[in-house]
PDB file of N, CA and C in Angstrom:
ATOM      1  N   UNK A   1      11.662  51.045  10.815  1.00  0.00           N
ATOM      2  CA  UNK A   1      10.612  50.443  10.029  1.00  0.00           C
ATOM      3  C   UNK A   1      10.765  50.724   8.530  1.00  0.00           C
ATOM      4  N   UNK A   2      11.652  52.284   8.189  1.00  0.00           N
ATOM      5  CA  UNK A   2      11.402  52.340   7.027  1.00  0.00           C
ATOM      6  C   UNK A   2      11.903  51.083   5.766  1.00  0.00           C
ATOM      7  N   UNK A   3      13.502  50.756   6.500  1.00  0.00           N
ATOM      8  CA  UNK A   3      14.136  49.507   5.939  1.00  0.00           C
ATOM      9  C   UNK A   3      13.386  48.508   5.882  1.00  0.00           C
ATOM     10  N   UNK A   4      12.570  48.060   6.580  1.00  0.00           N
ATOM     11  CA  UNK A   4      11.713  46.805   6.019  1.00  0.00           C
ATOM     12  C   UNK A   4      11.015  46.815   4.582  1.00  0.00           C
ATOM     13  N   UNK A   5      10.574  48.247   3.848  1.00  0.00           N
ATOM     14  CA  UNK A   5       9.837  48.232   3.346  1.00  0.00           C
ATOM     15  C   UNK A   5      11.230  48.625   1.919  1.00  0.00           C
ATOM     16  N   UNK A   6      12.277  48.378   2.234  1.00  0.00           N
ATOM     17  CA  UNK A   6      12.995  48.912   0.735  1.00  0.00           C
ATOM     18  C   UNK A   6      12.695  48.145  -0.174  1.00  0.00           C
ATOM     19  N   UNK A   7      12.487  46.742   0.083  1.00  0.00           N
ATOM     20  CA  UNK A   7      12.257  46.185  -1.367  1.00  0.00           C
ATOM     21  C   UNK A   7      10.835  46.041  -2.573  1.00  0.00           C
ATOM     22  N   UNK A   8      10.314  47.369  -1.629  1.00  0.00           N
ATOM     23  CA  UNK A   8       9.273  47.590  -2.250  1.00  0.00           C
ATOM     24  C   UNK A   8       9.667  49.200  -3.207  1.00  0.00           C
ATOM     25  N   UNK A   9      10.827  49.486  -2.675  1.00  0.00           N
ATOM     26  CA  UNK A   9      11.283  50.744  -3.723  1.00  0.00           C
ATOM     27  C   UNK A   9      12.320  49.925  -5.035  1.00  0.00           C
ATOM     28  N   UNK A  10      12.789  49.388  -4.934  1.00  0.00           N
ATOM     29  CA  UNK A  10      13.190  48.820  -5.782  1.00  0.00           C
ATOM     30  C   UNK A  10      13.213  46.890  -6.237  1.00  0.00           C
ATOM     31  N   UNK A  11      12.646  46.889  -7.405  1.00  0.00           N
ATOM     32  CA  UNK A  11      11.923  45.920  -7.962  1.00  0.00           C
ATOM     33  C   UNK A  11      12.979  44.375  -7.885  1.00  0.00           C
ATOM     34  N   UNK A  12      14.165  44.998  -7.854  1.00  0.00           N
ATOM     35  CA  UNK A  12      15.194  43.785  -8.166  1.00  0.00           C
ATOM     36  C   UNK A  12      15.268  43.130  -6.880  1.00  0.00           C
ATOM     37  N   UNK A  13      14.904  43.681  -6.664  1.00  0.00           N
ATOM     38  CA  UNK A  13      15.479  43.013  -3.870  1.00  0.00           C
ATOM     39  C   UNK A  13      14.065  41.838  -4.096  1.00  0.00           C
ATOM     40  N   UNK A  14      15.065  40.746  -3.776  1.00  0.00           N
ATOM     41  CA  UNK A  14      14.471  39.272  -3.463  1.00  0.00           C
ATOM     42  C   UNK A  14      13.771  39.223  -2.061  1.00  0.00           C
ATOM     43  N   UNK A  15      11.974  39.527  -2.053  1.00  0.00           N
ATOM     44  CA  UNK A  15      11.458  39.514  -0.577  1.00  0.00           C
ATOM     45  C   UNK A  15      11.643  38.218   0.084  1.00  0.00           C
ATOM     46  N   UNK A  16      12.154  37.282  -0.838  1.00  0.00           N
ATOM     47  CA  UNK A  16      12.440  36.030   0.385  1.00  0.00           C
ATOM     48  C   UNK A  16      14.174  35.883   0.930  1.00  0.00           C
ATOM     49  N   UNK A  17      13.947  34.481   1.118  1.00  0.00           N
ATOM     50  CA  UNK A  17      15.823  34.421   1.293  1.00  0.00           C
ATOM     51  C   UNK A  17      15.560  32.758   0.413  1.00  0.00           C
ATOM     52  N   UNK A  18      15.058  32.746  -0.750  1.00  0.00           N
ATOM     53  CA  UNK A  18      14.804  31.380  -1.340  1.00  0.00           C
ATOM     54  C   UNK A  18      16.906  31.274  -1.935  1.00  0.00           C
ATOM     55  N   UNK A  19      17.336  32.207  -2.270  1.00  0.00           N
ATOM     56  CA  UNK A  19      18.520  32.240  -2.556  1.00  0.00           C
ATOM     57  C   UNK A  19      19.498  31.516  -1.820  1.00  0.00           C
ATOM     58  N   UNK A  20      19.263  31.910  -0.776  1.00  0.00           N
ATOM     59  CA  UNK A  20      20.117  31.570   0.628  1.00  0.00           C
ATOM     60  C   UNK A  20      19.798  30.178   0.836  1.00  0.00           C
ATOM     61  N   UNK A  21      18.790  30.088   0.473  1.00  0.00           N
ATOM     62  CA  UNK A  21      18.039  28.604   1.249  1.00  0.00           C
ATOM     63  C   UNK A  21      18.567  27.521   0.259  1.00  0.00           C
ATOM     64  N   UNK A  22      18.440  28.034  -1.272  1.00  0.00           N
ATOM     65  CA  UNK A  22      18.755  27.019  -1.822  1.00  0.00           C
ATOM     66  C   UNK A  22      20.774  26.768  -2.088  1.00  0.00           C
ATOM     67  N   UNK A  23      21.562  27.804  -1.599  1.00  0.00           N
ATOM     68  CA  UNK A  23      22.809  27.666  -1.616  1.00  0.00           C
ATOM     69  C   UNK A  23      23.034  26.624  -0.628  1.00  0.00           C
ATOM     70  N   UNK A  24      22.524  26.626   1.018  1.00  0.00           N
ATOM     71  CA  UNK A  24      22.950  25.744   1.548  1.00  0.00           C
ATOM     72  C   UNK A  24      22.616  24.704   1.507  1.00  0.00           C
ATOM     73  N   UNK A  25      21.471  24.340   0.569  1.00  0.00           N
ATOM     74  CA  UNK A  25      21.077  23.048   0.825  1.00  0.00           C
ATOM     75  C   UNK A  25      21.577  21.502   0.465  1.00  0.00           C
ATOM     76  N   UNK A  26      22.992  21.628  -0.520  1.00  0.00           N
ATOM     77  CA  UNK A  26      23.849  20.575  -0.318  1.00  0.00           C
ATOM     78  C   UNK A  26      24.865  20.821   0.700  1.00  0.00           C
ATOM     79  N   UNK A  27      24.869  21.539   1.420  1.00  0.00           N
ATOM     80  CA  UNK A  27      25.600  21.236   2.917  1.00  0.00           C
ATOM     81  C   UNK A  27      25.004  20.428   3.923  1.00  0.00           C
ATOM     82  N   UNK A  28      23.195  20.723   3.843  1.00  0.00           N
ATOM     83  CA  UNK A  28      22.677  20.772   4.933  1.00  0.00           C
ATOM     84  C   UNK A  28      22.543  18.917   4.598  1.00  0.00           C
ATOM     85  N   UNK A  29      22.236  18.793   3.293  1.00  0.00           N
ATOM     86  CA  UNK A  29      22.088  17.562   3.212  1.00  0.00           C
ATOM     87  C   UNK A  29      23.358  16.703   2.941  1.00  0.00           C
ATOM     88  N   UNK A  30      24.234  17.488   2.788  1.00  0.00           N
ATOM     89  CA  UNK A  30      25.526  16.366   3.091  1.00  0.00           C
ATOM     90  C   UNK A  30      26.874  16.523   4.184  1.00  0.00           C
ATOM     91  N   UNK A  31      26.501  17.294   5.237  1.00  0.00           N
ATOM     92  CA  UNK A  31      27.118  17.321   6.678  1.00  0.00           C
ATOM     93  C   UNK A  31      26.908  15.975   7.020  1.00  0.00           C
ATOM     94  N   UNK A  32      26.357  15.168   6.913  1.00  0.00           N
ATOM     95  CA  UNK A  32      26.694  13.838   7.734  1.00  0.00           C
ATOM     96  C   UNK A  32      27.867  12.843   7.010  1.00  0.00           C
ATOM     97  N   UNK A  33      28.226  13.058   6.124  1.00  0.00           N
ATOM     98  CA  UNK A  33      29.534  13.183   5.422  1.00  0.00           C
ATOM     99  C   UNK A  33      30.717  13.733   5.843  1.00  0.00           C
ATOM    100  N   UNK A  34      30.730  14.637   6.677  1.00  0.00           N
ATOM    101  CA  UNK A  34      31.699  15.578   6.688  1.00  0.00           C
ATOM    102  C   UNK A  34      32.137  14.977   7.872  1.00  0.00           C
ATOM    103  N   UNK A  35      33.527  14.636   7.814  1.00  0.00           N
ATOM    104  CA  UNK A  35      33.968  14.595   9.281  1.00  0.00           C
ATOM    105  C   UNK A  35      34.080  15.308  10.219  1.00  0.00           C
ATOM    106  N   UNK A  36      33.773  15.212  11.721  1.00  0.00           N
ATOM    107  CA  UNK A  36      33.855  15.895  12.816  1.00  0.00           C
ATOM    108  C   UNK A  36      32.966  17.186  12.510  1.00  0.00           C
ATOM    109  N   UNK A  37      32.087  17.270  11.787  1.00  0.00           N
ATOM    110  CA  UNK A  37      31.041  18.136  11.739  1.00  0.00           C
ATOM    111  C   UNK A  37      29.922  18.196  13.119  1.00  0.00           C
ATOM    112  N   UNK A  38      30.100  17.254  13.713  1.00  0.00           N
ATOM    113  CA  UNK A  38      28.998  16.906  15.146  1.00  0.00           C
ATOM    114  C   UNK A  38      29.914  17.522  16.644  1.00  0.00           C
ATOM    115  N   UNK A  39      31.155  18.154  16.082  1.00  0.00           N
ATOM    116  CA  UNK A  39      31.638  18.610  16.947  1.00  0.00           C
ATOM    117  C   UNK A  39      32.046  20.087  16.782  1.00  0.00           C
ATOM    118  N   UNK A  40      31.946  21.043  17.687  1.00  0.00           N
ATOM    119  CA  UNK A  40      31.669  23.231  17.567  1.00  0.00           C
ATOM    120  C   UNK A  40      33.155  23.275  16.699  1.00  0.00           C
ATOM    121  N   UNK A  41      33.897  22.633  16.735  1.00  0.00           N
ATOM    122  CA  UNK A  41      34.993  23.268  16.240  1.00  0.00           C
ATOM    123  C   UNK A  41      35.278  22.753  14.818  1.00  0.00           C
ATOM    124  N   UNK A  42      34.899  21.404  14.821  1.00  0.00           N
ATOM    125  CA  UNK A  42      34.707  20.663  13.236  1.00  0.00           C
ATOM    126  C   UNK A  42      33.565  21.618  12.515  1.00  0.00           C
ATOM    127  N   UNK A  43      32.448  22.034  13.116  1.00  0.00           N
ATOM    128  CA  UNK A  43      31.484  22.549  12.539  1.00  0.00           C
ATOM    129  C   UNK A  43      31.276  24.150  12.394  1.00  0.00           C
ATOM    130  N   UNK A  44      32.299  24.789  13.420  1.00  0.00           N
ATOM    131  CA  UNK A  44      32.425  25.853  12.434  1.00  0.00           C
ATOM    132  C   UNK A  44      33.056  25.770  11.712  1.00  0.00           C
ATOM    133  N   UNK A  45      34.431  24.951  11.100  1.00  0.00           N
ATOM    134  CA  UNK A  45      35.278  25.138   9.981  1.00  0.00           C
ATOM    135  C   UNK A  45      34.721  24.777   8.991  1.00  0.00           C
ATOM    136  N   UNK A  46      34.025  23.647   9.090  1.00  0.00           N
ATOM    137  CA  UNK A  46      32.993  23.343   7.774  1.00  0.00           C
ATOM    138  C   UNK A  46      32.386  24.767   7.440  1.00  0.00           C
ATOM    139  N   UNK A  47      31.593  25.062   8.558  1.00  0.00           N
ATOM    140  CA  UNK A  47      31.080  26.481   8.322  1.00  0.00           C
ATOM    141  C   UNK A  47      31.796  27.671   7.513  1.00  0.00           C
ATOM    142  N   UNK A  48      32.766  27.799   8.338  1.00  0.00           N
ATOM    143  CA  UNK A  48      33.616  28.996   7.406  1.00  0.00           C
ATOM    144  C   UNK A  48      33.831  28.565   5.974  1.00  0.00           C
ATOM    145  N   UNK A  49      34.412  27.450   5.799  1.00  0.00           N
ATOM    146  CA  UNK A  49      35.216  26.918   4.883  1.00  0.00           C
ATOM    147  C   UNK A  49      33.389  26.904   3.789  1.00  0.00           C
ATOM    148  N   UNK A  50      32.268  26.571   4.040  1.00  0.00           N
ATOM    149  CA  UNK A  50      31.273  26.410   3.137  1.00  0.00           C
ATOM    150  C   UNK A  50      30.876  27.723   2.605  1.00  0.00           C
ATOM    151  N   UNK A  51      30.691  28.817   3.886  1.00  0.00           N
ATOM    152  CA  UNK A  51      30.589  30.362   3.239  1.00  0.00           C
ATOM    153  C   UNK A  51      31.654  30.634   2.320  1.00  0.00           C
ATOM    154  N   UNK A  52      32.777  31.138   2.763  1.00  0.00           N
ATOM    155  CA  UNK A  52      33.821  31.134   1.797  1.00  0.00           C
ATOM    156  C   UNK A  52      33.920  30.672   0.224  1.00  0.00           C
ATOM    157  N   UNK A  53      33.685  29.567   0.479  1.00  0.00           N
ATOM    158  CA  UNK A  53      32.895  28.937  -1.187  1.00  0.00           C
ATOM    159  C   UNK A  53      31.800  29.433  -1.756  1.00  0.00           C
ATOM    160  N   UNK A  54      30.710  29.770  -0.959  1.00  0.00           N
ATOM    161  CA  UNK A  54      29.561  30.215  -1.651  1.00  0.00           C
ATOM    162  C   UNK A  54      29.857  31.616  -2.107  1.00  0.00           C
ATOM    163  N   UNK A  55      30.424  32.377  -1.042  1.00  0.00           N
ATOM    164  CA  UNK A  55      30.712  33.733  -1.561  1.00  0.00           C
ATOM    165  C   UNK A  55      31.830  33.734  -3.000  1.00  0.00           C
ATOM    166  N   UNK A  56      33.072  32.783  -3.154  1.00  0.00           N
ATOM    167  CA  UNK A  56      33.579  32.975  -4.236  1.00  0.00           C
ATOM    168  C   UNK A  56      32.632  32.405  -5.320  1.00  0.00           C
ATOM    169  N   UNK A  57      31.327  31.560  -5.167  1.00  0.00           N
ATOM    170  CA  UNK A  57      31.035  31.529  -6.692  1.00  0.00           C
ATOM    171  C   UNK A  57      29.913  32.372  -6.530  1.00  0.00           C
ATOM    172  N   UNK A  58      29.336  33.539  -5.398  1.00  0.00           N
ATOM    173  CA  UNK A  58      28.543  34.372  -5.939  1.00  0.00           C
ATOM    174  C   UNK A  58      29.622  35.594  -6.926  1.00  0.00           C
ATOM    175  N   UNK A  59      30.995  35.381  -6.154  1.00  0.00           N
ATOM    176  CA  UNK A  59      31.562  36.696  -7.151  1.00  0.00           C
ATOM    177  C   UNK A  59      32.226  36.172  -8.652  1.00  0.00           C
ATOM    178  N   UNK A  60      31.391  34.909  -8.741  1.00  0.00           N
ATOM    179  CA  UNK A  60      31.753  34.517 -10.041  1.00  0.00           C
ATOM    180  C   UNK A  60      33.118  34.045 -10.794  1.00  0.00           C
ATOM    181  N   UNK A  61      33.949  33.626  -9.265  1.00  0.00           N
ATOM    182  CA  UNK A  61      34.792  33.211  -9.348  1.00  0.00           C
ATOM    183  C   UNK A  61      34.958  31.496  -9.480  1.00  0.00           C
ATOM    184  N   UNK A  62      35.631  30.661  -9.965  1.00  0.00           N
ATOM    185  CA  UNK A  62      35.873  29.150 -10.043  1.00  0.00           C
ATOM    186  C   UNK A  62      36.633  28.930  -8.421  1.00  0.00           C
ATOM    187  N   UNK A  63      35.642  28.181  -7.657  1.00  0.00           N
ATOM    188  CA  UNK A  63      35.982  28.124  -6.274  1.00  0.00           C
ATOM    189  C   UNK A  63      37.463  27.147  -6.246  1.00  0.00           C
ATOM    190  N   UNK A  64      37.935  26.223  -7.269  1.00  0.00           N
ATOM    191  CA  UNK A  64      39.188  24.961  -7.378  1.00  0.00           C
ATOM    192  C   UNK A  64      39.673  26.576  -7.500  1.00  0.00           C
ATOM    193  N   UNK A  65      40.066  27.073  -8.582  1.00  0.00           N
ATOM    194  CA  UNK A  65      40.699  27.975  -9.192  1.00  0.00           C
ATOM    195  C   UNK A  65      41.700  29.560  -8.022  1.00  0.00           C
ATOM    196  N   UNK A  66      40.227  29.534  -7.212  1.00  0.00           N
ATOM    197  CA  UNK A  66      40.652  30.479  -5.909  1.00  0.00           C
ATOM    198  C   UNK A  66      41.414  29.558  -4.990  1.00  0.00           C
ATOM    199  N   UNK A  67      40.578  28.936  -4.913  1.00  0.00           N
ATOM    200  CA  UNK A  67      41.158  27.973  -3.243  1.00  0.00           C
ATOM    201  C   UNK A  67      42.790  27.230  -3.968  1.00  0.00           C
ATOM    202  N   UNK A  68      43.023  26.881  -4.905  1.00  0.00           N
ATOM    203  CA  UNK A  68      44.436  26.522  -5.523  1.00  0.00           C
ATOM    204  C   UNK A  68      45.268  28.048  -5.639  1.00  0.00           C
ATOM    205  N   UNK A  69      44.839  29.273  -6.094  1.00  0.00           N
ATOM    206  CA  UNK A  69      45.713  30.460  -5.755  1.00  0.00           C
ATOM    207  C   UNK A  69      45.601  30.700  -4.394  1.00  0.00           C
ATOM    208  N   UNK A  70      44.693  30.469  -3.561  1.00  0.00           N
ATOM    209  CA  UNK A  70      45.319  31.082  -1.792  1.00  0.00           C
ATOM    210  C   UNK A  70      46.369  30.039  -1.128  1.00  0.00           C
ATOM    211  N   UNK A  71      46.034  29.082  -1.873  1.00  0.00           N
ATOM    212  CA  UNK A  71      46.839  28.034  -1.106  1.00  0.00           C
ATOM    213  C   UNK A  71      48.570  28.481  -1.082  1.00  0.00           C
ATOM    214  N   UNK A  72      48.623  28.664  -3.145  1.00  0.00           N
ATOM    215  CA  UNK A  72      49.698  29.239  -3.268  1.00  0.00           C
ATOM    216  C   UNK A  72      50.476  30.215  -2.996  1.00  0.00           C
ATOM    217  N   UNK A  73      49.130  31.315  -2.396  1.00  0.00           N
ATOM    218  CA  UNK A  73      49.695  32.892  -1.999  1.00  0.00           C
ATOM    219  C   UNK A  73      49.992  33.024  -0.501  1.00  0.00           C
ATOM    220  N   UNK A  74      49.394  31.969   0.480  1.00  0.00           N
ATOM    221  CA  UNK A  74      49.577  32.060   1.490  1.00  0.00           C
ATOM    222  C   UNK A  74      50.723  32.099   2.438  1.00  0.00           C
ATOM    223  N   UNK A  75      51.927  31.377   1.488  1.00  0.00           N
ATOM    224  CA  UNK A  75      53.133  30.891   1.733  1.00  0.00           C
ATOM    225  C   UNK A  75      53.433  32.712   1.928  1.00  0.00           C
ATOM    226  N   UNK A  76      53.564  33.218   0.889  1.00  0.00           N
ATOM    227  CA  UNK A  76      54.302  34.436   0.826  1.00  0.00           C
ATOM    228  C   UNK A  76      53.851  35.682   1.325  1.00  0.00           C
ATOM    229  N   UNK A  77      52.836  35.496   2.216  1.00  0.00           N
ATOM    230  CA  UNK A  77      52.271  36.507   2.734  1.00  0.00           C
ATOM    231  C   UNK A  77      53.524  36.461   4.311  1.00  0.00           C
ATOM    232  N   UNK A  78      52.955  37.903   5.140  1.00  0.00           N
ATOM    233  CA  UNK A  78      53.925  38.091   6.217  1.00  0.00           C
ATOM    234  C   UNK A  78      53.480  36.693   7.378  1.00  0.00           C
ATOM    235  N   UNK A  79      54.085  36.653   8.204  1.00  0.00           N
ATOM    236  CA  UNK A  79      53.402  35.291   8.887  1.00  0.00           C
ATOM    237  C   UNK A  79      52.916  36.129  10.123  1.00  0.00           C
ATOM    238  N   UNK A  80      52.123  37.639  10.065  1.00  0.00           N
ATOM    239  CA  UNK A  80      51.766  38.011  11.015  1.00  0.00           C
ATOM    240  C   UNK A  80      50.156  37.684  10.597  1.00  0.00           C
ATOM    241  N   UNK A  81      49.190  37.258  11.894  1.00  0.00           N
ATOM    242  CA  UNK A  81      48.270  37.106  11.601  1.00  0.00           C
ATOM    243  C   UNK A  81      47.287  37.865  11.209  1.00  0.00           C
ATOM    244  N   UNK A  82      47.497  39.252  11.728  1.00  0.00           N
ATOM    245  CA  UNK A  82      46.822  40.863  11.523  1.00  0.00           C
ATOM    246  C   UNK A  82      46.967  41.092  10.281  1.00  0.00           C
ATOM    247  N   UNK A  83      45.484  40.962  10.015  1.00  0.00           N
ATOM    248  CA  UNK A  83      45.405  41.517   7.977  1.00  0.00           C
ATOM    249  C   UNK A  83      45.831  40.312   7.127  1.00  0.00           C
ATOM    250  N   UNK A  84      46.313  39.513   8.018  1.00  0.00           N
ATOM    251  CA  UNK A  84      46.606  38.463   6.549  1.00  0.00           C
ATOM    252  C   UNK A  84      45.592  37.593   5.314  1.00  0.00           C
ATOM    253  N   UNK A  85      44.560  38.244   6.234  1.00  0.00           N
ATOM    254  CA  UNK A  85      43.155  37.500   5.228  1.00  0.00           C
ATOM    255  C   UNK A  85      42.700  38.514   4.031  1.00  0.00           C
ATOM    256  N   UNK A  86      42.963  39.629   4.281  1.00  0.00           N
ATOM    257  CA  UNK A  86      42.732  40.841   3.525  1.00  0.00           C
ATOM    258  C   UNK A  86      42.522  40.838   2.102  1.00  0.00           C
ATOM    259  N   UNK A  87      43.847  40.608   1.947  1.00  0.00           N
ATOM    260  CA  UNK A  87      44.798  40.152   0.332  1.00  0.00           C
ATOM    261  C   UNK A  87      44.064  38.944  -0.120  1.00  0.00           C
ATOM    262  N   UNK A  88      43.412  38.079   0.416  1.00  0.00           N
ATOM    263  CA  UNK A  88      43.230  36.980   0.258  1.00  0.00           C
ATOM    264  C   UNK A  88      41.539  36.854   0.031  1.00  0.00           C
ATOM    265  N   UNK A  89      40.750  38.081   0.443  1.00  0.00           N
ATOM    266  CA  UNK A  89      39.173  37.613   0.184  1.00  0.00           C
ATOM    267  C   UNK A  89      38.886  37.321  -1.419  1.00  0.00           C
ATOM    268  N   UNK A  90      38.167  37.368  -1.794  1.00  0.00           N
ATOM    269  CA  UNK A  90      37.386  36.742  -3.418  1.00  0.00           C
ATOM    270  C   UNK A  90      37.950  38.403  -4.278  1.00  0.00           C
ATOM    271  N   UNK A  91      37.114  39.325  -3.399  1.00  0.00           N
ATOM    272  CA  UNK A  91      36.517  40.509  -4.339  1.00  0.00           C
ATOM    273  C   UNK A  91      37.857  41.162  -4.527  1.00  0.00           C
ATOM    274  N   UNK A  92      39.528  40.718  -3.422  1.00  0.00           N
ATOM    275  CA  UNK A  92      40.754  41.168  -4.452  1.00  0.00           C
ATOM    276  C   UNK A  92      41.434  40.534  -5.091  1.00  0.00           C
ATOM    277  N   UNK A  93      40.763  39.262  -5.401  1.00  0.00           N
ATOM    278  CA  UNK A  93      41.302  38.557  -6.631  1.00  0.00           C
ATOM    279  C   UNK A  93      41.711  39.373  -8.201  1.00  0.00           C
ATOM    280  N   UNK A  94      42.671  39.484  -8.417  1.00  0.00           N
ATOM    281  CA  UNK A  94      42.793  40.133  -9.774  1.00  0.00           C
ATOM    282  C   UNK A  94      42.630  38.748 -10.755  1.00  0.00           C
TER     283      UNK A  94
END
């Protein structure tokens, strides 16, 4: 119970999720756009592929800018699948 009440110890913690709500809301309203989104496997990749974006421009990164360097870095990574995402999240972007 005590965790429910942290954002009453510190002033900056957002008691809603208006944040959240308003990041997805050009997905939510433009998935009928998206191909094969009406199907689990089209729609989690949309999925992944939409978090992924939101998280690189919460870390204030240019999402063209990342997604054009992984594209490029991906080649030269090992072609084992273990860890290969590692190198590749937002926050070890140099």
């Amino acid at each position: 119970m005590p965790h429910l009440l942290r954002y009453l110890e510190d002033g900056q913690l957002d008691l809603g999720n208006n944040r959240a709500e308003r990041s997805i809301k050009p997905f939510v309203m433009d998935r009928k756009n998206f191909p094969f989104a009406n199907i689990p496997l089209g729609a989690q990749a949309s999925a992944v592929i939409y978090s992924l974006i939101e998280t690189v421009k919460e870390t204030g990164l240019d999402p063209f800018r990342y997604l054009t360097w992984v594209l490029q870095t991906v080649p030269m990574l090992a072609h084992t699948l273990e860890g290969r995402a590692v190198p590749l999240r937002p926050a070890n972007v140099a």
